[in-house]
Protein backbone atom coordinates (compact mmCIF):
# COMPACT_ATOMS: atom_id res chain seq x y z
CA UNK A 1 -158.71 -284.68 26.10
CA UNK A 2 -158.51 -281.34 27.59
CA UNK A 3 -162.01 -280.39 27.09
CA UNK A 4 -163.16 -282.86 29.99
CA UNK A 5 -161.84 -280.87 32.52
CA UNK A 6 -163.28 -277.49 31.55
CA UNK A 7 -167.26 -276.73 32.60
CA UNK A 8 -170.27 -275.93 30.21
CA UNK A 9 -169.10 -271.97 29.70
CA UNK A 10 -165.55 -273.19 28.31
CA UNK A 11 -167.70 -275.40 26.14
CA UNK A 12 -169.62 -273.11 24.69
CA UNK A 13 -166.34 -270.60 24.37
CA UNK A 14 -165.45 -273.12 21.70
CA UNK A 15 -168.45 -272.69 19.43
CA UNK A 16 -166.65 -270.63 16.97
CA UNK A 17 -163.64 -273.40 16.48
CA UNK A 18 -166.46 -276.13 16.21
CA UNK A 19 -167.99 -274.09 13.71
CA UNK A 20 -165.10 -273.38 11.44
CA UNK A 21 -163.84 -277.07 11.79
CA UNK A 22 -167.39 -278.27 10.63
CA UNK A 23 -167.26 -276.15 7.84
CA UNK A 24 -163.73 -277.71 6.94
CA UNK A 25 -165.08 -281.22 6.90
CA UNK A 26 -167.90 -279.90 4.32
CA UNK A 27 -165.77 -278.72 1.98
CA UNK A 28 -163.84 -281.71 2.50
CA UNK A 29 -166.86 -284.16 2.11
CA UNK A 30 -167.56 -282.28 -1.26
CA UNK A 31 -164.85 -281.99 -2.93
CA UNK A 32 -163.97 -285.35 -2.15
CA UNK A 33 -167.86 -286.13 -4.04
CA UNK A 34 -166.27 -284.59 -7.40
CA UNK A 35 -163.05 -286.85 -7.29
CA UNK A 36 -164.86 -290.10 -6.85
CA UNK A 37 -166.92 -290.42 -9.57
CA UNK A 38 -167.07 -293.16 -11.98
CA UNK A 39 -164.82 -293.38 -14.78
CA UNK A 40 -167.51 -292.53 -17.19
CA UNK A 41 -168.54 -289.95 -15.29
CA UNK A 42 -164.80 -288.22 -15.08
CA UNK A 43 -164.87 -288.78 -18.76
CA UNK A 44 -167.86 -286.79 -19.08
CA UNK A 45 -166.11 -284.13 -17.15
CA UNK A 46 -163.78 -281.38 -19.08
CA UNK A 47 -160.21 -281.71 -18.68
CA UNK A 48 -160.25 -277.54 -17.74
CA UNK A 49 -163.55 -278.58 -14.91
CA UNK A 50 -161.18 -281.66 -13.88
CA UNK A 51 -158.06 -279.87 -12.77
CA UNK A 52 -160.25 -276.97 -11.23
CA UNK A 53 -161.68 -279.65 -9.14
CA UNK A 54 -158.68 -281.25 -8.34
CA UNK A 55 -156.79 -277.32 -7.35
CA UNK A 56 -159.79 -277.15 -5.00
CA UNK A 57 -159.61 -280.19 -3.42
CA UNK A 58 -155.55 -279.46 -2.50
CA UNK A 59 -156.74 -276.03 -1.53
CA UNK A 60 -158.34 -277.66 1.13
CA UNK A 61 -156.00 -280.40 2.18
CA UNK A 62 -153.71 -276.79 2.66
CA UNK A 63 -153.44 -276.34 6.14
CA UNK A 64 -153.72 -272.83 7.37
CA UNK A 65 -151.00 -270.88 8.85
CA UNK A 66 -150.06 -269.59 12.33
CA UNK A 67 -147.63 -267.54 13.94
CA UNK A 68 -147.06 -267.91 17.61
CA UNK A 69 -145.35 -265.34 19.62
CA UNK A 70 -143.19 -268.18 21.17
CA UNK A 71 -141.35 -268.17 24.56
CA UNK A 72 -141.31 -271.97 25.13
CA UNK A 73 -142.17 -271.43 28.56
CA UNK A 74 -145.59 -273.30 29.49
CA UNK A 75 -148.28 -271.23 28.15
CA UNK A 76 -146.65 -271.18 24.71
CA UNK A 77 -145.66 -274.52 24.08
CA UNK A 78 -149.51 -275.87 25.07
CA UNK A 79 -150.57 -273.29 22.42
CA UNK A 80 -148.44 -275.38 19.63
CA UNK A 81 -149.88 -278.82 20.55
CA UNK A 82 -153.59 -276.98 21.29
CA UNK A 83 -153.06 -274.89 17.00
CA UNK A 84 -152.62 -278.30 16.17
CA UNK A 85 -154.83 -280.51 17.72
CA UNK A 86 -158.17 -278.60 18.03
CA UNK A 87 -157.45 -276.21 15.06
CA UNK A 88 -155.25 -278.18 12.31
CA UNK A 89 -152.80 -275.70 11.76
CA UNK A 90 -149.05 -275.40 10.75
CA UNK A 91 -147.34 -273.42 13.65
CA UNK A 92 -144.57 -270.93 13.23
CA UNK A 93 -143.11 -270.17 16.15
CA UNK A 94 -141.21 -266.78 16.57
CA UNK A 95 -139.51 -265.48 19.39
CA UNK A 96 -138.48 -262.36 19.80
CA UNK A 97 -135.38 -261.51 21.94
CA UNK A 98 -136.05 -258.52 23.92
CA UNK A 99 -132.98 -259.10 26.12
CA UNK A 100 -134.39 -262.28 28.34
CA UNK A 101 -131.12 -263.90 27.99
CA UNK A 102 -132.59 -267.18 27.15
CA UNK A 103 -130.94 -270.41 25.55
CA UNK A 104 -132.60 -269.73 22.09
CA UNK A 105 -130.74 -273.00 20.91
CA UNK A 106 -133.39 -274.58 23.10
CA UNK A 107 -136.25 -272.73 22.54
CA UNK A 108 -136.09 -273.93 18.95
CA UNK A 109 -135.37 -277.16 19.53
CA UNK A 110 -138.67 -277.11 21.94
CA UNK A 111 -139.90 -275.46 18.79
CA UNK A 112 -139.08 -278.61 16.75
CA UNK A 113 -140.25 -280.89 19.52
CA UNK A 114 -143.31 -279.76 19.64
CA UNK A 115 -143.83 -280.15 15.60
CA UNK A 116 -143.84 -276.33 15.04
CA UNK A 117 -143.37 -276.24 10.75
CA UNK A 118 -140.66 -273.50 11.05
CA UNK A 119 -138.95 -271.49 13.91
CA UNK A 120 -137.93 -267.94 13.61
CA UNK A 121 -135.84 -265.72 16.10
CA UNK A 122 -135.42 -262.06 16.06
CA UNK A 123 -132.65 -260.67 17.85
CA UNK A 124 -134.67 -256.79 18.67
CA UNK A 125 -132.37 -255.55 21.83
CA UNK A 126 -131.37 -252.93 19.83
CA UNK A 127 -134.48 -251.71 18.74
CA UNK A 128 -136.20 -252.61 22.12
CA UNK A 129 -133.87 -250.27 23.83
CA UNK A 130 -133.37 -247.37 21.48
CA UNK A 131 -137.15 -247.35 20.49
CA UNK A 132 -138.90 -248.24 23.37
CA UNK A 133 -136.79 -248.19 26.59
CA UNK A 134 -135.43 -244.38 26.03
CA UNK A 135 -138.82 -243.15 25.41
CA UNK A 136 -139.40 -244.61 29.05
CA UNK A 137 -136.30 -243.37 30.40
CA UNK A 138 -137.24 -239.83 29.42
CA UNK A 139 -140.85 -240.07 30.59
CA UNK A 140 -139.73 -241.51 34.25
CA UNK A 141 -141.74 -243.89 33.26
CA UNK A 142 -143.49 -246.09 36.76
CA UNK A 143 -147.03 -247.13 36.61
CA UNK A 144 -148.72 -246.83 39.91
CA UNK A 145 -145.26 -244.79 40.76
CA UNK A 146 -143.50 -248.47 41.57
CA UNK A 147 -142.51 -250.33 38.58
CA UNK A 148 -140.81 -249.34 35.20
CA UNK A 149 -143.13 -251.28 32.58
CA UNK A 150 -140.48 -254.04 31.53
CA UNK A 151 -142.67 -256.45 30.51
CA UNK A 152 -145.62 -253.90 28.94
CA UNK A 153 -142.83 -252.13 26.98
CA UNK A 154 -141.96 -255.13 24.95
CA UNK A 155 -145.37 -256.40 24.21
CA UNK A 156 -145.83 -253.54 20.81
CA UNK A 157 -142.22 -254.51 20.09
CA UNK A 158 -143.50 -258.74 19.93
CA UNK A 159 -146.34 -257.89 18.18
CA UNK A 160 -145.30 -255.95 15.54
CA UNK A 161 -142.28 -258.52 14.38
CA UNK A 162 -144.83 -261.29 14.93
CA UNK A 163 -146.93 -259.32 12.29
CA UNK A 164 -143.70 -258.97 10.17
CA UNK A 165 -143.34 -262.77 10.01
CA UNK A 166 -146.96 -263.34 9.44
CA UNK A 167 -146.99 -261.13 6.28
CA UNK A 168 -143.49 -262.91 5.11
CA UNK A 169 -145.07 -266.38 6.03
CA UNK A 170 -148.55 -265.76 4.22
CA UNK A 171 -150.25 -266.32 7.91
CA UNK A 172 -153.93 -264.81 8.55
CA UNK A 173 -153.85 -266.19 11.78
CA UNK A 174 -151.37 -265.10 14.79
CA UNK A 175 -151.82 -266.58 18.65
CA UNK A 176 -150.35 -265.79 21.59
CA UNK A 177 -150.15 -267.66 24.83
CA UNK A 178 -151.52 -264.29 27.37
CA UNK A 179 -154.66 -265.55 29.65
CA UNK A 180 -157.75 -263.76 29.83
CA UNK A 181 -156.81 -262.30 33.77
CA UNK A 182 -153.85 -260.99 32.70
CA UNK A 183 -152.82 -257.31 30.92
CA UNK A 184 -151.04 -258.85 28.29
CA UNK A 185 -153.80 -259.97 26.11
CA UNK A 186 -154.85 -256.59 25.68
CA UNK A 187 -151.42 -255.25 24.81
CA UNK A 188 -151.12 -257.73 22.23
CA UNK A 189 -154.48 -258.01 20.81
CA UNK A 190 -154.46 -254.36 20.36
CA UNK A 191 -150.87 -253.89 19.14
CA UNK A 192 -151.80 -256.70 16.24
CA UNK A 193 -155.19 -255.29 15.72
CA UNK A 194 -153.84 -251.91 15.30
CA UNK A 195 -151.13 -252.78 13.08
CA UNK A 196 -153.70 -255.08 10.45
CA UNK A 197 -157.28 -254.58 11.76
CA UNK A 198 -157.87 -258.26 9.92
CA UNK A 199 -155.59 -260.29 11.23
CA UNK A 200 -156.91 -263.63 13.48
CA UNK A 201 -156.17 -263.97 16.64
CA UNK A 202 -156.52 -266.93 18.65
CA UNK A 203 -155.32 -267.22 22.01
CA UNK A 204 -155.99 -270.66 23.12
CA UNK A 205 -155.09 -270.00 27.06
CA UNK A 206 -157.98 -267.15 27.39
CA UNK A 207 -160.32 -269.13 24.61
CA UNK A 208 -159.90 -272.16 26.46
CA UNK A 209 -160.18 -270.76 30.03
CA UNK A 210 -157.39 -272.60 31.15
CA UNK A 211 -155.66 -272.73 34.40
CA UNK A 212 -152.35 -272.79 35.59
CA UNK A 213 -152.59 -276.03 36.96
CA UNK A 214 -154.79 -277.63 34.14
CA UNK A 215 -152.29 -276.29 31.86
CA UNK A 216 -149.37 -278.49 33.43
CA UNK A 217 -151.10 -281.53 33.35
CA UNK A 218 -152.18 -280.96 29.66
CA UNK A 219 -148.40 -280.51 28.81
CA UNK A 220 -147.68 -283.65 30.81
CA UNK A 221 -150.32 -285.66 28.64
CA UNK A 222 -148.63 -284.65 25.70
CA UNK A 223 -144.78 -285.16 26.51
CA UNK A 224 -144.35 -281.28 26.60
CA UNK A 225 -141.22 -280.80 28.59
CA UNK A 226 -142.03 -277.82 31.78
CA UNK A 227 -139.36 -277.20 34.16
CA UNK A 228 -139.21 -276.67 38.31
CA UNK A 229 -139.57 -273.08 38.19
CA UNK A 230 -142.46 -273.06 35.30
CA UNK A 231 -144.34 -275.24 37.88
CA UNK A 232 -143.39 -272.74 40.50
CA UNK A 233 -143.69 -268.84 39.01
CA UNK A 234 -144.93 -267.32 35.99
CA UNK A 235 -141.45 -265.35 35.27
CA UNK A 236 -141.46 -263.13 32.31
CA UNK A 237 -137.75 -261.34 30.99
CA UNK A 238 -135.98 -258.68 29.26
CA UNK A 239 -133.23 -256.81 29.42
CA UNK A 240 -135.25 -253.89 31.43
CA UNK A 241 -136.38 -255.99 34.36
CA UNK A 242 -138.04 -259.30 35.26
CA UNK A 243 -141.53 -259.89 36.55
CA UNK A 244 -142.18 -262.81 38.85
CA UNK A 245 -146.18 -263.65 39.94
CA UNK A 246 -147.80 -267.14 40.91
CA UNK A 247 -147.52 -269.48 43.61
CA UNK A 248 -147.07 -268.49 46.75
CA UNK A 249 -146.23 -265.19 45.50
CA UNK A 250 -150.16 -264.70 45.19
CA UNK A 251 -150.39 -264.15 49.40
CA UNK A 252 -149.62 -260.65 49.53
CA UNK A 253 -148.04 -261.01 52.86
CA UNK A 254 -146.01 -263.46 51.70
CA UNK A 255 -141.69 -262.54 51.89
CA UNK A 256 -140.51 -263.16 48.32
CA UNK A 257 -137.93 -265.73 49.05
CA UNK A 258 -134.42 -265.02 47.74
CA UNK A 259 -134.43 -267.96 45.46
CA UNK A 260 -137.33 -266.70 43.11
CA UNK A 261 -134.79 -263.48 42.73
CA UNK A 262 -132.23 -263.14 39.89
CA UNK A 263 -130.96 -260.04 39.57
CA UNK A 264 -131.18 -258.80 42.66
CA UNK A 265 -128.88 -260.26 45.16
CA UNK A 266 -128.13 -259.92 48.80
CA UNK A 267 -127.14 -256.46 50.29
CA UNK A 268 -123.77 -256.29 49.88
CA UNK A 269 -121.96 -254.59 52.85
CA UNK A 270 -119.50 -253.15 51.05
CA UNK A 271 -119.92 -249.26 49.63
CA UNK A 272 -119.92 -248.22 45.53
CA UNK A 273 -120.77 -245.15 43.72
CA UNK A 274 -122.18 -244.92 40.40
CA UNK A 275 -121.58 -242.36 38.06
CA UNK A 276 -124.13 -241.84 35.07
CA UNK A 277 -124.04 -239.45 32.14
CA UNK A 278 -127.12 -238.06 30.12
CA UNK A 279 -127.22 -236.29 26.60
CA UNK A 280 -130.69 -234.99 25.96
CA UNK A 281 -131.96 -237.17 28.65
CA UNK A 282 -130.38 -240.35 27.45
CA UNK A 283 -127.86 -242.23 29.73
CA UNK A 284 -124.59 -242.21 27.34
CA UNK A 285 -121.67 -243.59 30.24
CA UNK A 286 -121.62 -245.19 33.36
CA UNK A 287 -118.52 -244.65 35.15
CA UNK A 288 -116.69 -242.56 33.19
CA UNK A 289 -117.22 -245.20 30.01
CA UNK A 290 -119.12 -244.79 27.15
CA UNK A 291 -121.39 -247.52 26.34
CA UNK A 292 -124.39 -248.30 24.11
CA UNK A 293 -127.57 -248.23 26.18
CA UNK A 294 -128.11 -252.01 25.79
CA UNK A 295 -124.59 -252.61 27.53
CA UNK A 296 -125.31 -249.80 29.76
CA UNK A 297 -128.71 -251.25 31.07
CA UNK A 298 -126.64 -254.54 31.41
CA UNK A 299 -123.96 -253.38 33.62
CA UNK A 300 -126.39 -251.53 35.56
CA UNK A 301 -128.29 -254.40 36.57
CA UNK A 302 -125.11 -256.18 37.18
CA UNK A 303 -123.77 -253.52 39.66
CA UNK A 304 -126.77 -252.25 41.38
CA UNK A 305 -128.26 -255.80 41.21
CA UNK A 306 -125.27 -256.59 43.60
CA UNK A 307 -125.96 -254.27 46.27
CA UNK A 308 -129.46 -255.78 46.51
CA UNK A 309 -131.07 -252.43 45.04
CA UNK A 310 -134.06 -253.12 42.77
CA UNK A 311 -136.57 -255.24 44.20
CA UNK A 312 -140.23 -253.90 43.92
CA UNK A 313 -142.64 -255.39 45.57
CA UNK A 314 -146.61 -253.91 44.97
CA UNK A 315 -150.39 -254.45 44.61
CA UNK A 316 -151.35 -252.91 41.31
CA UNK A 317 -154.39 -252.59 39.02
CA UNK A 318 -154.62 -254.47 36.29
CA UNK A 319 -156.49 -253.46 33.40
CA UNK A 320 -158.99 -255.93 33.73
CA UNK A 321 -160.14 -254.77 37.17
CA UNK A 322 -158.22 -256.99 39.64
CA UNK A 323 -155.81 -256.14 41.95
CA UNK A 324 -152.46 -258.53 42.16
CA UNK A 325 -149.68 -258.62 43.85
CA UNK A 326 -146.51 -258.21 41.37
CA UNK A 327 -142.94 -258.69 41.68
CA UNK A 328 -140.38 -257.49 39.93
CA UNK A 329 -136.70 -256.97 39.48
CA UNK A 330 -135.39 -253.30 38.11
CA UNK A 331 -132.08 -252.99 39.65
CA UNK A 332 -131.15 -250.96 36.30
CA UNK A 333 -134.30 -249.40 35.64
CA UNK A 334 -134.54 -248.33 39.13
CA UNK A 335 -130.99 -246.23 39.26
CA UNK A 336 -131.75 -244.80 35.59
CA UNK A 337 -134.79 -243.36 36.50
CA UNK A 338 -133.74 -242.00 39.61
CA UNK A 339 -131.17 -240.26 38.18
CA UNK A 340 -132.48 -238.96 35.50
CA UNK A 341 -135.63 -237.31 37.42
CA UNK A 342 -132.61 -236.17 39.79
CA UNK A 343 -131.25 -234.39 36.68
CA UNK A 344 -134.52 -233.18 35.51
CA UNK A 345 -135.14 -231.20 38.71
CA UNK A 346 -131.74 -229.37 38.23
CA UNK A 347 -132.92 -228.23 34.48
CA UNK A 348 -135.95 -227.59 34.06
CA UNK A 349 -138.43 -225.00 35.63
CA UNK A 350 -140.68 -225.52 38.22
CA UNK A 351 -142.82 -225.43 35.58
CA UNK A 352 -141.89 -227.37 33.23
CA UNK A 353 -141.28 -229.82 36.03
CA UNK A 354 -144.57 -229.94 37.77
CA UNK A 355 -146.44 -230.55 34.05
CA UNK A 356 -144.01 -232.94 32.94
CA UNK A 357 -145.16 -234.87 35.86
CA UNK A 358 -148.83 -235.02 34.85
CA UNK A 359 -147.75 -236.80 31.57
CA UNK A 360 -145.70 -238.93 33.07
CA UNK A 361 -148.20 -240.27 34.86
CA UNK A 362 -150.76 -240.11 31.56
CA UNK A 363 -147.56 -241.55 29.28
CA UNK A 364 -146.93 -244.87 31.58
CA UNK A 365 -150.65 -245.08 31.88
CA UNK A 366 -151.22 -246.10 27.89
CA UNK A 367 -148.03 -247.74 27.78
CA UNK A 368 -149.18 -250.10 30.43
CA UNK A 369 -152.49 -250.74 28.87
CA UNK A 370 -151.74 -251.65 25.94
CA UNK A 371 -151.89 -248.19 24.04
CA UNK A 372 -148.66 -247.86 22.78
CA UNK A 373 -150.69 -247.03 19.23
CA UNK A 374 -152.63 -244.39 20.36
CA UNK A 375 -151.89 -241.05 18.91
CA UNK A 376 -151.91 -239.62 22.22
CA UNK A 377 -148.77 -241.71 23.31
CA UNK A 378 -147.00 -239.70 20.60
CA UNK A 379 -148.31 -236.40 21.19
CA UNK A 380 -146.69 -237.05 24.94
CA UNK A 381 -143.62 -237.96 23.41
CA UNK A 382 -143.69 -235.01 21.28
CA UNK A 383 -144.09 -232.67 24.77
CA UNK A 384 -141.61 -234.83 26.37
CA UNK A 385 -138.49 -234.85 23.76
CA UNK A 386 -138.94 -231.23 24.21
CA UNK A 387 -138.19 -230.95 27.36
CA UNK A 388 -134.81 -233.05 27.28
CA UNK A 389 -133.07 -230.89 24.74
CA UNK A 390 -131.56 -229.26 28.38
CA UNK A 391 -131.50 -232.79 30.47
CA UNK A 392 -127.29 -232.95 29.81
CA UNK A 393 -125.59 -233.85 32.81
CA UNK A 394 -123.98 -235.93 35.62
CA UNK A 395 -125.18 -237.58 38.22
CA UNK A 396 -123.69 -239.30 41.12
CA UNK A 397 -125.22 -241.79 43.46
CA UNK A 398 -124.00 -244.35 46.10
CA UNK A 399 -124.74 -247.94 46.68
CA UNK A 400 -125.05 -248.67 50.57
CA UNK A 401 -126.67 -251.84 52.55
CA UNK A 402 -129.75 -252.16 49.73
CA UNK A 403 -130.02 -248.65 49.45
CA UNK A 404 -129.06 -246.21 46.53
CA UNK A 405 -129.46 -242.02 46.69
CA UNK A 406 -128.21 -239.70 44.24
CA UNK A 407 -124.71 -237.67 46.42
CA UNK A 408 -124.12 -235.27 43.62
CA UNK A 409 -125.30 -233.75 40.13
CA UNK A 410 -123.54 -231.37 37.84
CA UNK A 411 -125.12 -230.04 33.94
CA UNK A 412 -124.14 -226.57 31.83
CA UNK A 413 -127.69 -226.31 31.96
CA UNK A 414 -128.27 -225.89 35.78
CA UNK A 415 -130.44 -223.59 37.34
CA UNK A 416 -129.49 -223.41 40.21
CA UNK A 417 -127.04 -220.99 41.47
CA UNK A 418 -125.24 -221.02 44.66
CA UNK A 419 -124.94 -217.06 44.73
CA UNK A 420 -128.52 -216.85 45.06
CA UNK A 421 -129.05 -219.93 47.58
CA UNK A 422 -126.19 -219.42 49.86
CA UNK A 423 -126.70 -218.23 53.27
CA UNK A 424 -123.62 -216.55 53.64
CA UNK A 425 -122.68 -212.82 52.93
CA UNK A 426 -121.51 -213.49 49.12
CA UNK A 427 -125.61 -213.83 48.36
CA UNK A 428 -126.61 -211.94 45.41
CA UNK A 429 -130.79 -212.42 46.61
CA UNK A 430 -131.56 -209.33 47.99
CA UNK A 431 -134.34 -211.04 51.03
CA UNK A 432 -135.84 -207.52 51.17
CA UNK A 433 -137.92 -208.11 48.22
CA UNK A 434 -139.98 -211.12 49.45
CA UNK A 435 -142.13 -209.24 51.85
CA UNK A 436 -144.17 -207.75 48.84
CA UNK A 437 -143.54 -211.09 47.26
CA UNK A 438 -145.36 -212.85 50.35
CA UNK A 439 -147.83 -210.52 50.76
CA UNK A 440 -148.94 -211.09 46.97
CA UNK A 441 -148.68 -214.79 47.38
CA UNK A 442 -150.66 -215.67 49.61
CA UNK A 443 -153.62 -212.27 49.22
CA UNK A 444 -156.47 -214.68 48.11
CA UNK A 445 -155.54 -217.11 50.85
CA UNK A 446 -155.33 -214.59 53.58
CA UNK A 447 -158.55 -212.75 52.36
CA UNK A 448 -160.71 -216.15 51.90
CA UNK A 449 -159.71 -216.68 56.05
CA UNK A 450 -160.75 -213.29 56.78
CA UNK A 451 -164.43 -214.03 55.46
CA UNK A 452 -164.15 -217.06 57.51
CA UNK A 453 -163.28 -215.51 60.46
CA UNK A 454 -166.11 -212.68 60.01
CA UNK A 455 -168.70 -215.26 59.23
CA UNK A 456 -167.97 -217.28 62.23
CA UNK A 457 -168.03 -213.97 64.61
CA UNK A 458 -171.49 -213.57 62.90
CA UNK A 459 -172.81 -217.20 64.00
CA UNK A 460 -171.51 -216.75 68.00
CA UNK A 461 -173.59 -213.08 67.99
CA UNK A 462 -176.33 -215.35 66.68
CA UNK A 463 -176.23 -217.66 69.53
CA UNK A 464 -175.73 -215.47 72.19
């Protein structure tokens, strides 16, 4: 069993299970006291006290429900045979496409496999992208300034169809397979919690303690099928980037090798320009065609991805307190974002600019941990949306040896004017005004110096 090879604290993490389980065996033990008496005895019984007793027994023989946000990567599939095994429950798996680009035929035939009662996919690109993945794009979202929340973006999105298929299902339990290190077991505990404060949630990974390593040879115990790169990486998808952690991976002066990358290919030596095209700070056409954004992201990552643009490599907080090395693949998110910001600096005010910054910053904060719910995420947004009304434009950038920089941007919004930043003799700025400007500018600076200056004259007199 797995139990033996967890210590005394793992043991005791299981209290609550034990408790619950011992409680089912009562009720079994006593109902099944009411069904075996004698024949006279039944007799004696009403038929109306009978068939009570006989609705309470099958109540109990009822197995509870589950649904498991399901991947049927490692994690998830122990959770089915663990909901099972240690808990007695039905499992309903449900996975959630998010743009992984996964065999989902296979998934839910691991589903079946595993004995999972029912299997449910939810095809959410769409709504991942329009919902989720704009409201990013518009708030430059990058935690830590390096990487694009891919995998924290989609987390709300999971939890709140897992919740939809719990209340279709009649489930008062969901589970998820996150470990207790990680950032996504606060995402998702808090997304469920704050859609239905009452829901269950068991996450057998975190309530278990288990380990990476104790987790494969569980699965092998139990027939559960786990592929080369499962033993290898913990890899999580969707159609905004890919993060890749475990392994060797965990030496942060270890090279990511080019065979743990997917998207991101070898510097091509060959030169390409892309052209992108924003309404109201949405990306709306990549070269010159129009495209939904979930194609758009697609043939971004395709294109960029080629020219070996989109690799980020970083140590970054976690909300739990430790620092870990992360990988991850953006070739799309990376070339969105850096034109759009590119835009943003022709359009809006200094400003405007400068402030929008500090919510950025605030915005892919909660997003990353797991506060997508929190009315202040939506008063951002609300700050944010207004300042896109004017992000309408081009922009231009060019793909060169790994490298990608925005060559040119256009918008009927711009601010800037060449008549007043040329150099030449057409200039409209009349450069006699700035030396009252200056002087104004900088008065307090100049005048905190002079005290300096006076106080320090004061000191030598002293010494001398």
């Amino acid at each position: 069993m797995i139990q033996r090879c967890h210590s005394e604290d793992t043991h005791r993490s299981q209290i609550g299970m034990i408790q619950e389980t011992s409680w089912q065996n009562r009720k079994f033990r006593d109902l099944a006291a009411i069904t075996n008496h004698s024949s006279k005895a039944k007799r004696r019984l009403t038929t109306k006290k009978y068939k009570f007793s006989l609705k309470l027994l099958a109540l109990a023989m009822t197995k509870d429900k589950v649904v498991l946000a399901f991947s049927g990567g490692l994690d998830t599939s122990v959770c089915v045979k663990y909901l099972q095994m240690e808990h007695n429950m039905d499992v309903i798996t449900t996975t959630v496409d998010c743009g992984q680009d996964d065999d989902f035929d296979a998934i839910r035939r691991k589903s079946e496999l595993l004995g999972a009662i029912k299997h449910v996919y939810v095809d959410s690109r769409t709504d991942f992208v329009e919902n989720y993945v704009a409201k990013a794009i518009r708030a430059n979202a990058l935690y830590q300034g390096k990487y694009p929340l891919a995998t924290a973006l989609a987390r709300p999105l999971i939890a709140s169809r897992t919740m939809e298929v719990a209340r279709k299902e009649g489930a008062r339990y969901v589970s998820h397979g996150c470990t207790g290190k990680g950032n996504d077991q606060v995402r998702l505990d808090l997304a469920l919690r704050a859609i239905d404060p009452k829901i269950r949630i068991i996450a057998p990974i975190r309530d278990m303690n288990l380990t990476r390593d104790i987790e494969i040879k569980y699965a092998n115990e139990h027939n559960i099928p786990v592929n080369e790169e499962t033993k290898r990486y913990s890899i999580d998808v969707n159609l905004w980037g890919r993060a890749i952690e475990g392994g060797q991976l965990e030496d942060p002066w270890f090279e990511v090798p080019d065979d743990a990358l997917h998207l991101v290919k070898k510097a091509e030596n060959s030169i390409e320009y892309i052209e992108l095209e924003f309404e109201q700070g949405i990306p709306k056409s990549a070269d010159g065609k129009k495209m939904n954004l979930v194609d758009l992201i697609a043939y971004l990552n395709d294109k960029v991805g080629r020219h070996g643009v989109g690799i980020i490599d970083h140590v970054e907080d976690r909300i739990v307190g430790i620092k870990s090395r992360e990988i991850y693949e953006a070739p799309a998110a990376t070339a969105i974002i850096e034109a759009h910001r590119d835009l943003e600096k022709m359009v809006l005010t200094n400003f405007e600019f400068r402030f929008k910054q500090t919510v950025e910053e605030e915005w892919s904060w909660l997003a990353y941990s797991g506060l997508w719910f929190d009315p202040l995420r939506e008063d951002l947004d609300t700050f944010i949306d207004a300042t896109q009304k004017r992000v309408t434009g081009k922009v231009r950038m060019k793909l060169q040896n790994g490298s990608l920089n925005v060559v040119g941007r256009k918008s009927e919004f711009s601010l800037y004017s060449k008549d007043l930043a040329t150099y030449t003799s057409k200039s409209t700025f009349d450069q006699r005004l700035a030396k009252g400007f200056v002087e104004l500018w900088g008065m307090q600076t100049v005048l905190a110096n002079s005290l300096k200056t006076s106080d320090s004259r004061k000191e030598g007199e002293k010494i001398t």
